[in-house]
PDB file of N, CA and C in Angstrom:
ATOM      1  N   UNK A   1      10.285  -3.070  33.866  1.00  0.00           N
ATOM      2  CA  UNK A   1      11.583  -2.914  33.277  1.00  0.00           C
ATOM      3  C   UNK A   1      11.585  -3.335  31.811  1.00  0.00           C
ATOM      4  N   UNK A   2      10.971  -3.924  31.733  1.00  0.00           N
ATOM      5  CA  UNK A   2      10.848  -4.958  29.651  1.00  0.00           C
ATOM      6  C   UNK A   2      10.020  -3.531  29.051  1.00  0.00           C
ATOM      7  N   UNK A   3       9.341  -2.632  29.163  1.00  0.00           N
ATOM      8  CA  UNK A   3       8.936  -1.453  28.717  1.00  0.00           C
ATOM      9  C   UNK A   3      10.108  -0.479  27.944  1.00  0.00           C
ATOM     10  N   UNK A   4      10.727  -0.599  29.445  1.00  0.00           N
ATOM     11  CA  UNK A   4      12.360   0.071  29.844  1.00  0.00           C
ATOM     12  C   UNK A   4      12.833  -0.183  28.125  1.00  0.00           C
ATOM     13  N   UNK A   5      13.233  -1.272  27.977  1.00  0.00           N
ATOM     14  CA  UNK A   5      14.353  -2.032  27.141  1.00  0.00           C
ATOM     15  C   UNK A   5      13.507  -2.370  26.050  1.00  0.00           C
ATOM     16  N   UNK A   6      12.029  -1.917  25.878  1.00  0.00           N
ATOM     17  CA  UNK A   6      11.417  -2.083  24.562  1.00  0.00           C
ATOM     18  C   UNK A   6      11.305  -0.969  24.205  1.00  0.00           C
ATOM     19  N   UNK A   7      11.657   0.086  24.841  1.00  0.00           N
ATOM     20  CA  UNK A   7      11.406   1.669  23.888  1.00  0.00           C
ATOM     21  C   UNK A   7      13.067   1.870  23.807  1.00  0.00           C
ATOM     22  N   UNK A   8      14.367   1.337  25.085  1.00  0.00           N
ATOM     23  CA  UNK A   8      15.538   2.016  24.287  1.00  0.00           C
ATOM     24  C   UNK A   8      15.887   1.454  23.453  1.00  0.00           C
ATOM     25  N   UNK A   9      15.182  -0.055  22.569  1.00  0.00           N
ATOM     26  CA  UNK A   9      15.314  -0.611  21.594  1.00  0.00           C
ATOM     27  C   UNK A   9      14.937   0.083  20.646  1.00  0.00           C
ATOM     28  N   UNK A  10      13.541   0.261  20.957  1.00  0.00           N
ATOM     29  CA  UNK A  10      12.413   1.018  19.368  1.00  0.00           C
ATOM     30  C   UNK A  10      13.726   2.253  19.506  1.00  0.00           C
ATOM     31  N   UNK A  11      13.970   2.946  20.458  1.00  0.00           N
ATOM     32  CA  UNK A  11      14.670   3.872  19.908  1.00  0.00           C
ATOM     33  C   UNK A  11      16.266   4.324  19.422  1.00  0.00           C
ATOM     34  N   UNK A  12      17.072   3.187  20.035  1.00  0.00           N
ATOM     35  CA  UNK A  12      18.180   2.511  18.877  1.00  0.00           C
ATOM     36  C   UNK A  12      18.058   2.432  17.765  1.00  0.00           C
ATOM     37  N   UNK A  13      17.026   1.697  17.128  1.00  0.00           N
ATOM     38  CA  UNK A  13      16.637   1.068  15.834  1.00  0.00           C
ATOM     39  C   UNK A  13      16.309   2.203  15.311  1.00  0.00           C
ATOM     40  N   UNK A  14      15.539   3.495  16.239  1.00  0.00           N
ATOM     41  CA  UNK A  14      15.182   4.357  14.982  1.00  0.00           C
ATOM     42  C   UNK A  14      16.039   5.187  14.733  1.00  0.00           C
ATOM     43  N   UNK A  15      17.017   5.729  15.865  1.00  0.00           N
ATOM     44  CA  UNK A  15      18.542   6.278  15.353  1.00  0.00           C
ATOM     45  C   UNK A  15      19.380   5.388  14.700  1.00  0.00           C
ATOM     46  N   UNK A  16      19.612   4.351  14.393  1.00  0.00           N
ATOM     47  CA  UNK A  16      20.623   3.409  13.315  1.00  0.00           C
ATOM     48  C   UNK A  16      19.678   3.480  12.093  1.00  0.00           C
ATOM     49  N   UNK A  17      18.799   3.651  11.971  1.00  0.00           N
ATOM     50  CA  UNK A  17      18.165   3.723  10.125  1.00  0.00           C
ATOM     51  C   UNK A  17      18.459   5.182  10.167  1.00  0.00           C
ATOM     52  N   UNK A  18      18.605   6.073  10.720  1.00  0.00           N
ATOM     53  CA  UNK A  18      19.008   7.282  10.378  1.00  0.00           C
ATOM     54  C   UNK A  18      20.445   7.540   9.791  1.00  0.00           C
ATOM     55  N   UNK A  19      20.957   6.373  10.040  1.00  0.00           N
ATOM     56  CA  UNK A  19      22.968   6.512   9.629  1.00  0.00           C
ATOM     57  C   UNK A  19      22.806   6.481   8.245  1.00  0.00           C
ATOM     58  N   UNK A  20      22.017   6.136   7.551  1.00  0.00           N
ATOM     59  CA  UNK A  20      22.691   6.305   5.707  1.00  0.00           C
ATOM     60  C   UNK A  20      21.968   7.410   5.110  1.00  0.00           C
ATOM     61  N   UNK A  21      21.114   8.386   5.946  1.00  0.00           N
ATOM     62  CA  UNK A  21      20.127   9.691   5.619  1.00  0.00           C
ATOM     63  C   UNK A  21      21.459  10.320   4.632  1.00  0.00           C
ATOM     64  N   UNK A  22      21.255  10.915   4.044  1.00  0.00           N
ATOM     65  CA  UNK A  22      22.075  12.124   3.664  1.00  0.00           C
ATOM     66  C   UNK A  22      20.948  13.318   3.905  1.00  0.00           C
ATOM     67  N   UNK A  23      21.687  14.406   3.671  1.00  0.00           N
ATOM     68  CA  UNK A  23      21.109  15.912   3.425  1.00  0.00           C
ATOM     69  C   UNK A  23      20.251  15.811   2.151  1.00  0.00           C
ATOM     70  N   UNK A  24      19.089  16.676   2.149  1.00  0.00           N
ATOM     71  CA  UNK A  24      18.241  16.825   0.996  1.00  0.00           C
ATOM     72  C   UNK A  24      18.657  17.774   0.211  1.00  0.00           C
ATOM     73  N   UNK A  25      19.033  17.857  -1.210  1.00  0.00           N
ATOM     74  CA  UNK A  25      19.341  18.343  -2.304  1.00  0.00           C
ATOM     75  C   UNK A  25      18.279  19.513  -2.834  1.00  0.00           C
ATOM     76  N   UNK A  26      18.245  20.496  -2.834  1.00  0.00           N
ATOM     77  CA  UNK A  26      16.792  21.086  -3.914  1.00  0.00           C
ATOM     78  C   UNK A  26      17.029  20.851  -5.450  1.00  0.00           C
ATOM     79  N   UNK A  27      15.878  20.592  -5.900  1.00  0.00           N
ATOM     80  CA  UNK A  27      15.901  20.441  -7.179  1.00  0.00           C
ATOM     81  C   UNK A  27      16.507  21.355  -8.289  1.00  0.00           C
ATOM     82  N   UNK A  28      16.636  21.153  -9.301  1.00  0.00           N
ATOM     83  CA  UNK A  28      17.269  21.824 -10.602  1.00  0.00           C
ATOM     84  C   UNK A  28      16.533  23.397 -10.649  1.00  0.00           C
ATOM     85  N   UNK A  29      17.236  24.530 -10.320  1.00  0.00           N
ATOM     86  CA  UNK A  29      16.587  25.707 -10.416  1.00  0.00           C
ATOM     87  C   UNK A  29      15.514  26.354  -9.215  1.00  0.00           C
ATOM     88  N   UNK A  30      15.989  25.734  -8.517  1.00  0.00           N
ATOM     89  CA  UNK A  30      14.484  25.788  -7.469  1.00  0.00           C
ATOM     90  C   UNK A  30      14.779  27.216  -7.098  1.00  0.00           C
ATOM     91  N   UNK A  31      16.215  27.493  -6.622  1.00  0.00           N
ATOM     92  CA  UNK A  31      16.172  29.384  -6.443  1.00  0.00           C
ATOM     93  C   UNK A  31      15.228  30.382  -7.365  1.00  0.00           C
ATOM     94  N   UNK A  32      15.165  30.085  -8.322  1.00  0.00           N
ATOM     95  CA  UNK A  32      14.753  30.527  -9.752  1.00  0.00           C
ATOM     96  C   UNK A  32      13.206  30.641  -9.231  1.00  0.00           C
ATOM     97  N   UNK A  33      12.917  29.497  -9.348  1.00  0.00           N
ATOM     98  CA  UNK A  33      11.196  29.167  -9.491  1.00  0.00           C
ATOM     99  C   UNK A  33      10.592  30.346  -7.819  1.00  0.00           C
ATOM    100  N   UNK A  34      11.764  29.672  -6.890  1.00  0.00           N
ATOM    101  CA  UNK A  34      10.870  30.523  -5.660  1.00  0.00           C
ATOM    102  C   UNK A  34      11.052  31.924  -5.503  1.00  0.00           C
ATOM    103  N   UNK A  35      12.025  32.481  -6.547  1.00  0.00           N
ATOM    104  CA  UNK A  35      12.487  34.135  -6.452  1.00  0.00           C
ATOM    105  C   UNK A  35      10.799  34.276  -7.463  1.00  0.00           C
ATOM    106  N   UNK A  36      10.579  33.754  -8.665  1.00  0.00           N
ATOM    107  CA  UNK A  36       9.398  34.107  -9.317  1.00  0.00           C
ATOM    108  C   UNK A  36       7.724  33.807  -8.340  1.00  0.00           C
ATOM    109  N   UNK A  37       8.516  32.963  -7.696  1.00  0.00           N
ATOM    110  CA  UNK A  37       6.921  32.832  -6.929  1.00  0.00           C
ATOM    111  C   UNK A  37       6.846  33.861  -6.138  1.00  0.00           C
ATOM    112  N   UNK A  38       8.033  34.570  -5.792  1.00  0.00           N
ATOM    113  CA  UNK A  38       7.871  35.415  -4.407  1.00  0.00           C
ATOM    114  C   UNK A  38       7.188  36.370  -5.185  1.00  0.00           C
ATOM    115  N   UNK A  39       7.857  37.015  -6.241  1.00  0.00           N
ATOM    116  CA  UNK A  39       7.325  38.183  -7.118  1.00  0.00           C
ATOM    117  C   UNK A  39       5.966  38.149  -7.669  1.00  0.00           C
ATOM    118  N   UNK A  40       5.386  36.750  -7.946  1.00  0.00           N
ATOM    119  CA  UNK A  40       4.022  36.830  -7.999  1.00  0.00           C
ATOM    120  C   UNK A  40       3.279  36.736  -7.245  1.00  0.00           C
ATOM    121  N   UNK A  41       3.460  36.688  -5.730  1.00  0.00           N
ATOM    122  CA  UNK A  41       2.773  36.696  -4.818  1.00  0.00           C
ATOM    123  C   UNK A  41       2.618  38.100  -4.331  1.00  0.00           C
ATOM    124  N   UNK A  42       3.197  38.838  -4.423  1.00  0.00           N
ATOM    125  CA  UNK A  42       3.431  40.439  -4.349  1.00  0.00           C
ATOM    126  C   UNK A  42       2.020  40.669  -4.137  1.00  0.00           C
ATOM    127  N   UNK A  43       2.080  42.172  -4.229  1.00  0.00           N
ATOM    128  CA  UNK A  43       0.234  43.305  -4.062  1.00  0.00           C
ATOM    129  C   UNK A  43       0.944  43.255  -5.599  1.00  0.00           C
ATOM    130  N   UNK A  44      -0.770  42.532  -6.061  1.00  0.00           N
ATOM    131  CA  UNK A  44      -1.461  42.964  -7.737  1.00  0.00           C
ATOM    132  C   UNK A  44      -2.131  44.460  -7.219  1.00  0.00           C
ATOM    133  N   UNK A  45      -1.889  44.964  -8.799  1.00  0.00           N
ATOM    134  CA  UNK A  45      -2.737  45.802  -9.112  1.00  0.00           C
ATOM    135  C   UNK A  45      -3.621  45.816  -9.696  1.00  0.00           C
ATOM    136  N   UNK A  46      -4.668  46.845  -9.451  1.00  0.00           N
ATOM    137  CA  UNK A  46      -6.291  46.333  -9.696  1.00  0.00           C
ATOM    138  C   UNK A  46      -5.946  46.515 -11.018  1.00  0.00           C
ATOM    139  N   UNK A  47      -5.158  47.030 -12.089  1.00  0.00           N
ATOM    140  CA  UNK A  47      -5.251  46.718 -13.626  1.00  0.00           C
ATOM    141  C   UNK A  47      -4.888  45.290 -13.852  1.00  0.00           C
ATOM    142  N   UNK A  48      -3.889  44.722 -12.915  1.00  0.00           N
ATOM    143  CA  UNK A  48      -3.041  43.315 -13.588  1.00  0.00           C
ATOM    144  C   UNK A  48      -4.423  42.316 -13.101  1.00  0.00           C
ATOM    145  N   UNK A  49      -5.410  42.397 -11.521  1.00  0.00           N
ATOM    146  CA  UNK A  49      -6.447  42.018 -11.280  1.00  0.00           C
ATOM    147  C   UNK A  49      -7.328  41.712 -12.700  1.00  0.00           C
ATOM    148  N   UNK A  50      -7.503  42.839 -13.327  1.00  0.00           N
ATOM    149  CA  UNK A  50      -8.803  43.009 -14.503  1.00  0.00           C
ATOM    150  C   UNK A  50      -7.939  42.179 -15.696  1.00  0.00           C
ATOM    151  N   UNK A  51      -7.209  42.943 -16.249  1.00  0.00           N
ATOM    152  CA  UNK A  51      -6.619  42.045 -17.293  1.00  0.00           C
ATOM    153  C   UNK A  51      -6.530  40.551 -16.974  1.00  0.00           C
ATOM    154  N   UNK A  52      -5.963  39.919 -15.694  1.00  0.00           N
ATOM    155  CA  UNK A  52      -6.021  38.537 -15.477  1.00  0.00           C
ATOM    156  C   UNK A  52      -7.343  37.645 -15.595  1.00  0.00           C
ATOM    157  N   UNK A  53      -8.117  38.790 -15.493  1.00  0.00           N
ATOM    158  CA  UNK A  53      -9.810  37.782 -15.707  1.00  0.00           C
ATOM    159  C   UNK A  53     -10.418  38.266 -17.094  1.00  0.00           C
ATOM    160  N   UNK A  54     -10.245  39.140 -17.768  1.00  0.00           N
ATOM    161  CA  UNK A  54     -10.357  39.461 -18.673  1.00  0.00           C
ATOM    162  C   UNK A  54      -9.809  38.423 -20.267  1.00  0.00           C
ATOM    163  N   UNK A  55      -8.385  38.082 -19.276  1.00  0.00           N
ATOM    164  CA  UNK A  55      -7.821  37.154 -20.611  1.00  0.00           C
ATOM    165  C   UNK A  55      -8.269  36.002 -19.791  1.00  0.00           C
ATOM    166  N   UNK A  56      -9.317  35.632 -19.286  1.00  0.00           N
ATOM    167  CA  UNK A  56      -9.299  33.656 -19.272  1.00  0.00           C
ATOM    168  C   UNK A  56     -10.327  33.806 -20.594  1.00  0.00           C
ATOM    169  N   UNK A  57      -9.943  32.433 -20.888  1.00  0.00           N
ATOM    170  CA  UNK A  57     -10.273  31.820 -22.260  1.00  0.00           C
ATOM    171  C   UNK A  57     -12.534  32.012 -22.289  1.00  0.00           C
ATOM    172  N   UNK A  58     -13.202  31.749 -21.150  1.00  0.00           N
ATOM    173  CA  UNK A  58     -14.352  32.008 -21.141  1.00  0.00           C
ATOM    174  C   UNK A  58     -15.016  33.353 -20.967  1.00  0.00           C
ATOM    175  N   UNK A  59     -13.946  34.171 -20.270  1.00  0.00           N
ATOM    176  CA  UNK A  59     -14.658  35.197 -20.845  1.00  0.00           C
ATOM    177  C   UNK A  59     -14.652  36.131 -21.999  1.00  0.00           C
ATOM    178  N   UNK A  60     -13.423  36.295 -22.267  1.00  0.00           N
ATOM    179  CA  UNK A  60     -12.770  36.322 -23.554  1.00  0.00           C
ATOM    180  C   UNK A  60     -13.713  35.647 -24.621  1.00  0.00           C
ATOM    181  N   UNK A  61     -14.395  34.526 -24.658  1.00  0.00           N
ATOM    182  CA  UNK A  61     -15.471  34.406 -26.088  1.00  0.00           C
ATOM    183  C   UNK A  61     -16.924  34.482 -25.697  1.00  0.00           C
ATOM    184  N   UNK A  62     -17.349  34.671 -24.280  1.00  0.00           N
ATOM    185  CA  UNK A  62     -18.400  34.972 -23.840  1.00  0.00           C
ATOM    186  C   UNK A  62     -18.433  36.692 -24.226  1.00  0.00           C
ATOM    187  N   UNK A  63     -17.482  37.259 -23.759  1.00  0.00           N
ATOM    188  CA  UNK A  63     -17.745  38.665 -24.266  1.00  0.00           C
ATOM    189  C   UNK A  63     -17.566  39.005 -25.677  1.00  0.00           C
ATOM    190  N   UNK A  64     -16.750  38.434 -26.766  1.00  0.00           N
ATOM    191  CA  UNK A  64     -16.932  38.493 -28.436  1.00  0.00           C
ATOM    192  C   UNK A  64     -18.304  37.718 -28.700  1.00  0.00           C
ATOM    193  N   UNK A  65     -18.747  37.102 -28.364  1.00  0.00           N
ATOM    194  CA  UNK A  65     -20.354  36.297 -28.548  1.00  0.00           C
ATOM    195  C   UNK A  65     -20.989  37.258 -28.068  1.00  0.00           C
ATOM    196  N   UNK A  66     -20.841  37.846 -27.000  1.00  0.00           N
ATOM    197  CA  UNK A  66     -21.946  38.934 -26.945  1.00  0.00           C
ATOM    198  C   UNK A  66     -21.805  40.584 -27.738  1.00  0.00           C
ATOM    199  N   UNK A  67     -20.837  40.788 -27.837  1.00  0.00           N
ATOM    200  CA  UNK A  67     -20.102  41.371 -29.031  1.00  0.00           C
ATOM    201  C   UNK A  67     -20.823  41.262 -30.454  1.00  0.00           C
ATOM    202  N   UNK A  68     -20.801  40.230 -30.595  1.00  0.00           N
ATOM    203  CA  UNK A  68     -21.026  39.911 -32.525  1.00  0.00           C
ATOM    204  C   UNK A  68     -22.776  39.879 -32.269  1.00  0.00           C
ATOM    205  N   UNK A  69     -23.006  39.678 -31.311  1.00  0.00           N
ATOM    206  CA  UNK A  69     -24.563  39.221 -31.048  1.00  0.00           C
ATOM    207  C   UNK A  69     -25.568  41.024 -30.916  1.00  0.00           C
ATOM    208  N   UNK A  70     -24.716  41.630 -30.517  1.00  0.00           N
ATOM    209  CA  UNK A  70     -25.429  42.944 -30.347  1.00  0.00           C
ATOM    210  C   UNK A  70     -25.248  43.604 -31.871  1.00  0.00           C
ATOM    211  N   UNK A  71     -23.898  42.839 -32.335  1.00  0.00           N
ATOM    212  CA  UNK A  71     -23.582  43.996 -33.979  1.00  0.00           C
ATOM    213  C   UNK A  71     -24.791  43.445 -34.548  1.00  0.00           C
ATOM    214  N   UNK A  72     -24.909  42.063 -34.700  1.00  0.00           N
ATOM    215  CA  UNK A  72     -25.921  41.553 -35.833  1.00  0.00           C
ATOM    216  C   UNK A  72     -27.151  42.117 -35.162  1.00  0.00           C
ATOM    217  N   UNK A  73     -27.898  42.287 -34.149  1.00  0.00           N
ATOM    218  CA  UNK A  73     -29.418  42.622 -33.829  1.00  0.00           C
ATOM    219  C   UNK A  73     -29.202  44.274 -34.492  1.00  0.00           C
ATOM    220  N   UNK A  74     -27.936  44.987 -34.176  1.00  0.00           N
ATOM    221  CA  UNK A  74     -27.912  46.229 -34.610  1.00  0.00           C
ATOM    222  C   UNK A  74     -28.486  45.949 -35.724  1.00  0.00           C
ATOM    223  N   UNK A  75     -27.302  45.393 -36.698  1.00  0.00           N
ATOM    224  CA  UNK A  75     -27.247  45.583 -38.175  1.00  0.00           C
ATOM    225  C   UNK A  75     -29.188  45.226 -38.790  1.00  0.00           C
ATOM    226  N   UNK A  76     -29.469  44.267 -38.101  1.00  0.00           N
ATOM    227  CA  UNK A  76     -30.789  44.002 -38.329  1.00  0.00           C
ATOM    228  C   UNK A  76     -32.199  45.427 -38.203  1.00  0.00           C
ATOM    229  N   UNK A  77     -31.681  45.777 -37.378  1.00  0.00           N
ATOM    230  CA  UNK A  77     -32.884  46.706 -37.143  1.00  0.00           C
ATOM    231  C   UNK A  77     -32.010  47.887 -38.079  1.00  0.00           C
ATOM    232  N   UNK A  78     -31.128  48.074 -38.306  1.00  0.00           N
ATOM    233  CA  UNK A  78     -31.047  49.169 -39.307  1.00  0.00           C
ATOM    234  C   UNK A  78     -31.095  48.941 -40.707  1.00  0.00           C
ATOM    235  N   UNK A  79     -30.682  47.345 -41.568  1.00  0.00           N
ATOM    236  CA  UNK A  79     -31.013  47.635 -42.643  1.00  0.00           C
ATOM    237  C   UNK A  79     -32.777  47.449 -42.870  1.00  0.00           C
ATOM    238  N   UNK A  80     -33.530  47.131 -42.154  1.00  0.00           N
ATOM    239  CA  UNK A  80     -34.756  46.625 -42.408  1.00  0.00           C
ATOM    240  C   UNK A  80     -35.705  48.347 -42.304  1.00  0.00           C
ATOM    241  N   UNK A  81     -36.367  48.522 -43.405  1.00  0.00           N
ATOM    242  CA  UNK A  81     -36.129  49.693 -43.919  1.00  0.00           C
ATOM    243  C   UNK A  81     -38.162  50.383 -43.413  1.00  0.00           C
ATOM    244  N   UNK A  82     -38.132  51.255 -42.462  1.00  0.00           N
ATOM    245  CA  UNK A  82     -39.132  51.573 -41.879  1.00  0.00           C
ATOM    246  C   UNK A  82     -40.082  52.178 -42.678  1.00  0.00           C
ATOM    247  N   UNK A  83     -41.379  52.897 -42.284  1.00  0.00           N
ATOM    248  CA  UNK A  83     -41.810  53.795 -42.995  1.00  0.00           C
ATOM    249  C   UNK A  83     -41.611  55.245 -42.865  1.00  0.00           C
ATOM    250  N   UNK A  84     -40.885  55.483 -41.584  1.00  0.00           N
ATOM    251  CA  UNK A  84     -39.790  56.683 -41.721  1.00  0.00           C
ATOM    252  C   UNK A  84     -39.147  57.327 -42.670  1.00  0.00           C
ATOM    253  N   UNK A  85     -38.149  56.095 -42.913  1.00  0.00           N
ATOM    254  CA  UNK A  85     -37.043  55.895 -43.760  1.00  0.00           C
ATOM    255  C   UNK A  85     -37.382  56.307 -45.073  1.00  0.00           C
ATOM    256  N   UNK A  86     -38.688  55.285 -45.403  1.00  0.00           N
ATOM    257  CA  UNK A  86     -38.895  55.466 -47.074  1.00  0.00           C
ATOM    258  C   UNK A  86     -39.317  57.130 -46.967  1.00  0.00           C
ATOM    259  N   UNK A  87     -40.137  57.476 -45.893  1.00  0.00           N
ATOM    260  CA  UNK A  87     -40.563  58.719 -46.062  1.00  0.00           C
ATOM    261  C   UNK A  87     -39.690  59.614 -46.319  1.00  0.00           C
ATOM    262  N   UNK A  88     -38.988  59.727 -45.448  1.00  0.00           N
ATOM    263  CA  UNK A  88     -37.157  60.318 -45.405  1.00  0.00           C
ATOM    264  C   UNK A  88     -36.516  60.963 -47.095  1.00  0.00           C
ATOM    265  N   UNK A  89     -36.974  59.598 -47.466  1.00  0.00           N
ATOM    266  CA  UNK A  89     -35.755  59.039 -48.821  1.00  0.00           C
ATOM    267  C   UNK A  89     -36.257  59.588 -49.751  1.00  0.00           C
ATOM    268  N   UNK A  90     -38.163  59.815 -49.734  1.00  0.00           N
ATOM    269  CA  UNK A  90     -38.751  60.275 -50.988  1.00  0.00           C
ATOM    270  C   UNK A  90     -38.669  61.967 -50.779  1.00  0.00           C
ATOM    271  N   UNK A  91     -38.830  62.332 -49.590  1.00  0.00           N
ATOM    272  CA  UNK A  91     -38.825  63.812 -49.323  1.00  0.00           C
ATOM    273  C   UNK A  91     -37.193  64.237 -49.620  1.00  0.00           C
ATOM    274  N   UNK A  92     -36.327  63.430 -49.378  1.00  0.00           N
ATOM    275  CA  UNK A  92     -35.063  63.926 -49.995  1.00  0.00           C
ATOM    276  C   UNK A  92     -34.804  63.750 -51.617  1.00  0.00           C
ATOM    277  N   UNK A  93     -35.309  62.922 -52.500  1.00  0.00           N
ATOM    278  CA  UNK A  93     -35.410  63.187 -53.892  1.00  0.00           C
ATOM    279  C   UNK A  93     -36.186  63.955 -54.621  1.00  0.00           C
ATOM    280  N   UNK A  94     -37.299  64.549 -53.553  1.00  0.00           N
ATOM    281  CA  UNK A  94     -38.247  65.274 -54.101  1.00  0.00           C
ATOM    282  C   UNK A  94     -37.753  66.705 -54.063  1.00  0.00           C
ATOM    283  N   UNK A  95     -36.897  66.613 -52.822  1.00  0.00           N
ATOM    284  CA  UNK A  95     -35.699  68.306 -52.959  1.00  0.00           C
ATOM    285  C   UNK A  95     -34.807  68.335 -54.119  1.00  0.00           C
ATOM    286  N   UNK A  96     -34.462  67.186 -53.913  1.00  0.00           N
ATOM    287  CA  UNK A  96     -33.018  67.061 -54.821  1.00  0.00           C
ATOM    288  C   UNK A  96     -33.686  67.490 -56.559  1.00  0.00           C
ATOM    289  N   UNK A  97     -34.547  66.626 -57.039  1.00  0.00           N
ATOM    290  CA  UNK A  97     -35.559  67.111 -57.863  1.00  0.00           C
ATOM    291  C   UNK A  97     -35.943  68.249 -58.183  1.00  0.00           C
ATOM    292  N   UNK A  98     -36.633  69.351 -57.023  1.00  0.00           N
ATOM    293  CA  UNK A  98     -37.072  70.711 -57.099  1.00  0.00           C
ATOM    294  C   UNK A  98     -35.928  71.367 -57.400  1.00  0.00           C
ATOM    295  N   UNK A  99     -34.615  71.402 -56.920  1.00  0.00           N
ATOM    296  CA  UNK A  99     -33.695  71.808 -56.912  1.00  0.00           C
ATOM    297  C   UNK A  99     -32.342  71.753 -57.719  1.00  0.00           C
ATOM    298  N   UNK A 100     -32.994  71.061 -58.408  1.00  0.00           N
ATOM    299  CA  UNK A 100     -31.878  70.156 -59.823  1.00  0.00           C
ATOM    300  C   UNK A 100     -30.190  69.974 -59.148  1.00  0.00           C
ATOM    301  N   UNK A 101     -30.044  69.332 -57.638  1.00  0.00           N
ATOM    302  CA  UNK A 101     -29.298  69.131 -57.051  1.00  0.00           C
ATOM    303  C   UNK A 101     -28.385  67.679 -57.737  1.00  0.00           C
ATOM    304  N   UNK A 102     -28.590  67.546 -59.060  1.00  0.00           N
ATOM    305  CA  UNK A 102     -28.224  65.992 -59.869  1.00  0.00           C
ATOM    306  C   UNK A 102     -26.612  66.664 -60.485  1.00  0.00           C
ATOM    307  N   UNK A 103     -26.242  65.173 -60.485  1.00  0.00           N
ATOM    308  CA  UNK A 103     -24.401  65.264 -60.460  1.00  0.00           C
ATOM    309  C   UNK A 103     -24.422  65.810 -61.740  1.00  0.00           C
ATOM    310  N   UNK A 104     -23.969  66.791 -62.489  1.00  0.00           N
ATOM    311  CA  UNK A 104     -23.710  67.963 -63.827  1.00  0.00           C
ATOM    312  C   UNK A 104     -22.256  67.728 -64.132  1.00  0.00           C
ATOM    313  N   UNK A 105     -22.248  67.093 -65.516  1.00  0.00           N
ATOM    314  CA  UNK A 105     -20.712  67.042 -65.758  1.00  0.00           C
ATOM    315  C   UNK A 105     -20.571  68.033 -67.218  1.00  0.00           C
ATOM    316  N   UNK A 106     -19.596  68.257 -67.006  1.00  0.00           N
ATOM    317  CA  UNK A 106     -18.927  68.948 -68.718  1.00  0.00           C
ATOM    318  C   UNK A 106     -17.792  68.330 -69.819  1.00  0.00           C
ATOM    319  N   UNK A 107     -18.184  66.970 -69.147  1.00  0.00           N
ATOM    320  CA  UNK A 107     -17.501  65.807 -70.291  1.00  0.00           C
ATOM    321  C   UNK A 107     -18.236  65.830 -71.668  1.00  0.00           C
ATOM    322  N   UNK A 108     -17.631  65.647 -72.578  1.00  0.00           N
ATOM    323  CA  UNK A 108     -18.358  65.305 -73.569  1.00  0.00           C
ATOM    324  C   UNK A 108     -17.930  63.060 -73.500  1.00  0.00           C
ATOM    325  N   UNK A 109     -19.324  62.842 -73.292  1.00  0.00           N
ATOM    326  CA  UNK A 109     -18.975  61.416 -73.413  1.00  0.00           C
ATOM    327  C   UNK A 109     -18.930  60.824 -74.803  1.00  0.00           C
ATOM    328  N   UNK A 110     -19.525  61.514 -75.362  1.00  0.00           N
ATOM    329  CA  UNK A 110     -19.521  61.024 -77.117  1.00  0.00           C
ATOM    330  C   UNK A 110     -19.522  62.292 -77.774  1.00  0.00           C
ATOM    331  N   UNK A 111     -17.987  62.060 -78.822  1.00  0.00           N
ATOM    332  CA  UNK A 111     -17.471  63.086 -79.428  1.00  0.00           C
ATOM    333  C   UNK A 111     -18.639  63.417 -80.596  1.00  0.00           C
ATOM    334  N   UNK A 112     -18.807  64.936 -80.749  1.00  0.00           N
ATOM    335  CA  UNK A 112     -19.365  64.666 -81.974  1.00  0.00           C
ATOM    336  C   UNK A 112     -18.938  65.609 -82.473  1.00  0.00           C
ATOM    337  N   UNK A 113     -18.769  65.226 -83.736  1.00  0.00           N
ATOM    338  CA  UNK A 113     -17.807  65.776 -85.049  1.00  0.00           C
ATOM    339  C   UNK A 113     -18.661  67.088 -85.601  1.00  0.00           C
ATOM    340  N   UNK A 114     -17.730  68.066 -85.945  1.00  0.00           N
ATOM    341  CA  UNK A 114     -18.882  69.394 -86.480  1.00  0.00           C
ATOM    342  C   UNK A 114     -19.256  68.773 -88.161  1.00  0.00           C
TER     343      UNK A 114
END
């Protein structure tokens, strides 16, 4: 019987701390925040997918680093000047030459007086 009268105690005591409960309040805006969460929880689309990984901050300068890294090896192997090139360059002045293909003006740059 003392079992009896030690649990309808424990359980008195735990309904009388329940008398000053009030109701729980939601916070400032919370409709707000969970109407936007609902909408971002939605079906992504595989574009909003790509763009979302596209703009994090690491790949975004991992891909301009590899970017600037391919322009400069470009730029390298093209100004560095082969024996192609020179060949190229002399067989094209040597036309231009045969051919008196040179810029011809009909300025007079210095007047001269009769």
């Amino acid at each position: 019987m003392k079992k009896r009268r030690d649990i309808g105690f424990e359980v008195e005591s735990t309904l009388n701390s329940l008398d000053g409960a009030q109701r729980a309040e939601p916070g400032d805006f919370f409709f707000t925040r969970l109407q936007a969460r609902m909408r971002q929880s939605g079906a992504v689309d595989t574009w909003e997918r790509f763009i979302a990984i596209i703009t994090r901050p690491s790949v975004a300068i991992t891909g301009l680093v590899l970017i600037l890294a391919i322009n400069a090896g470009l730029a390298v192997t093209q100004l560095k000047p082969g024996q192609d090139r020179v060949e190229q360059a002399l067989l094209q002045q040597a036309f231009a030459d045969e051919y008196q293909l040179g810029i011809t003006t009909f300025y007079e740059y210095e007047k001269i007086e009769p």
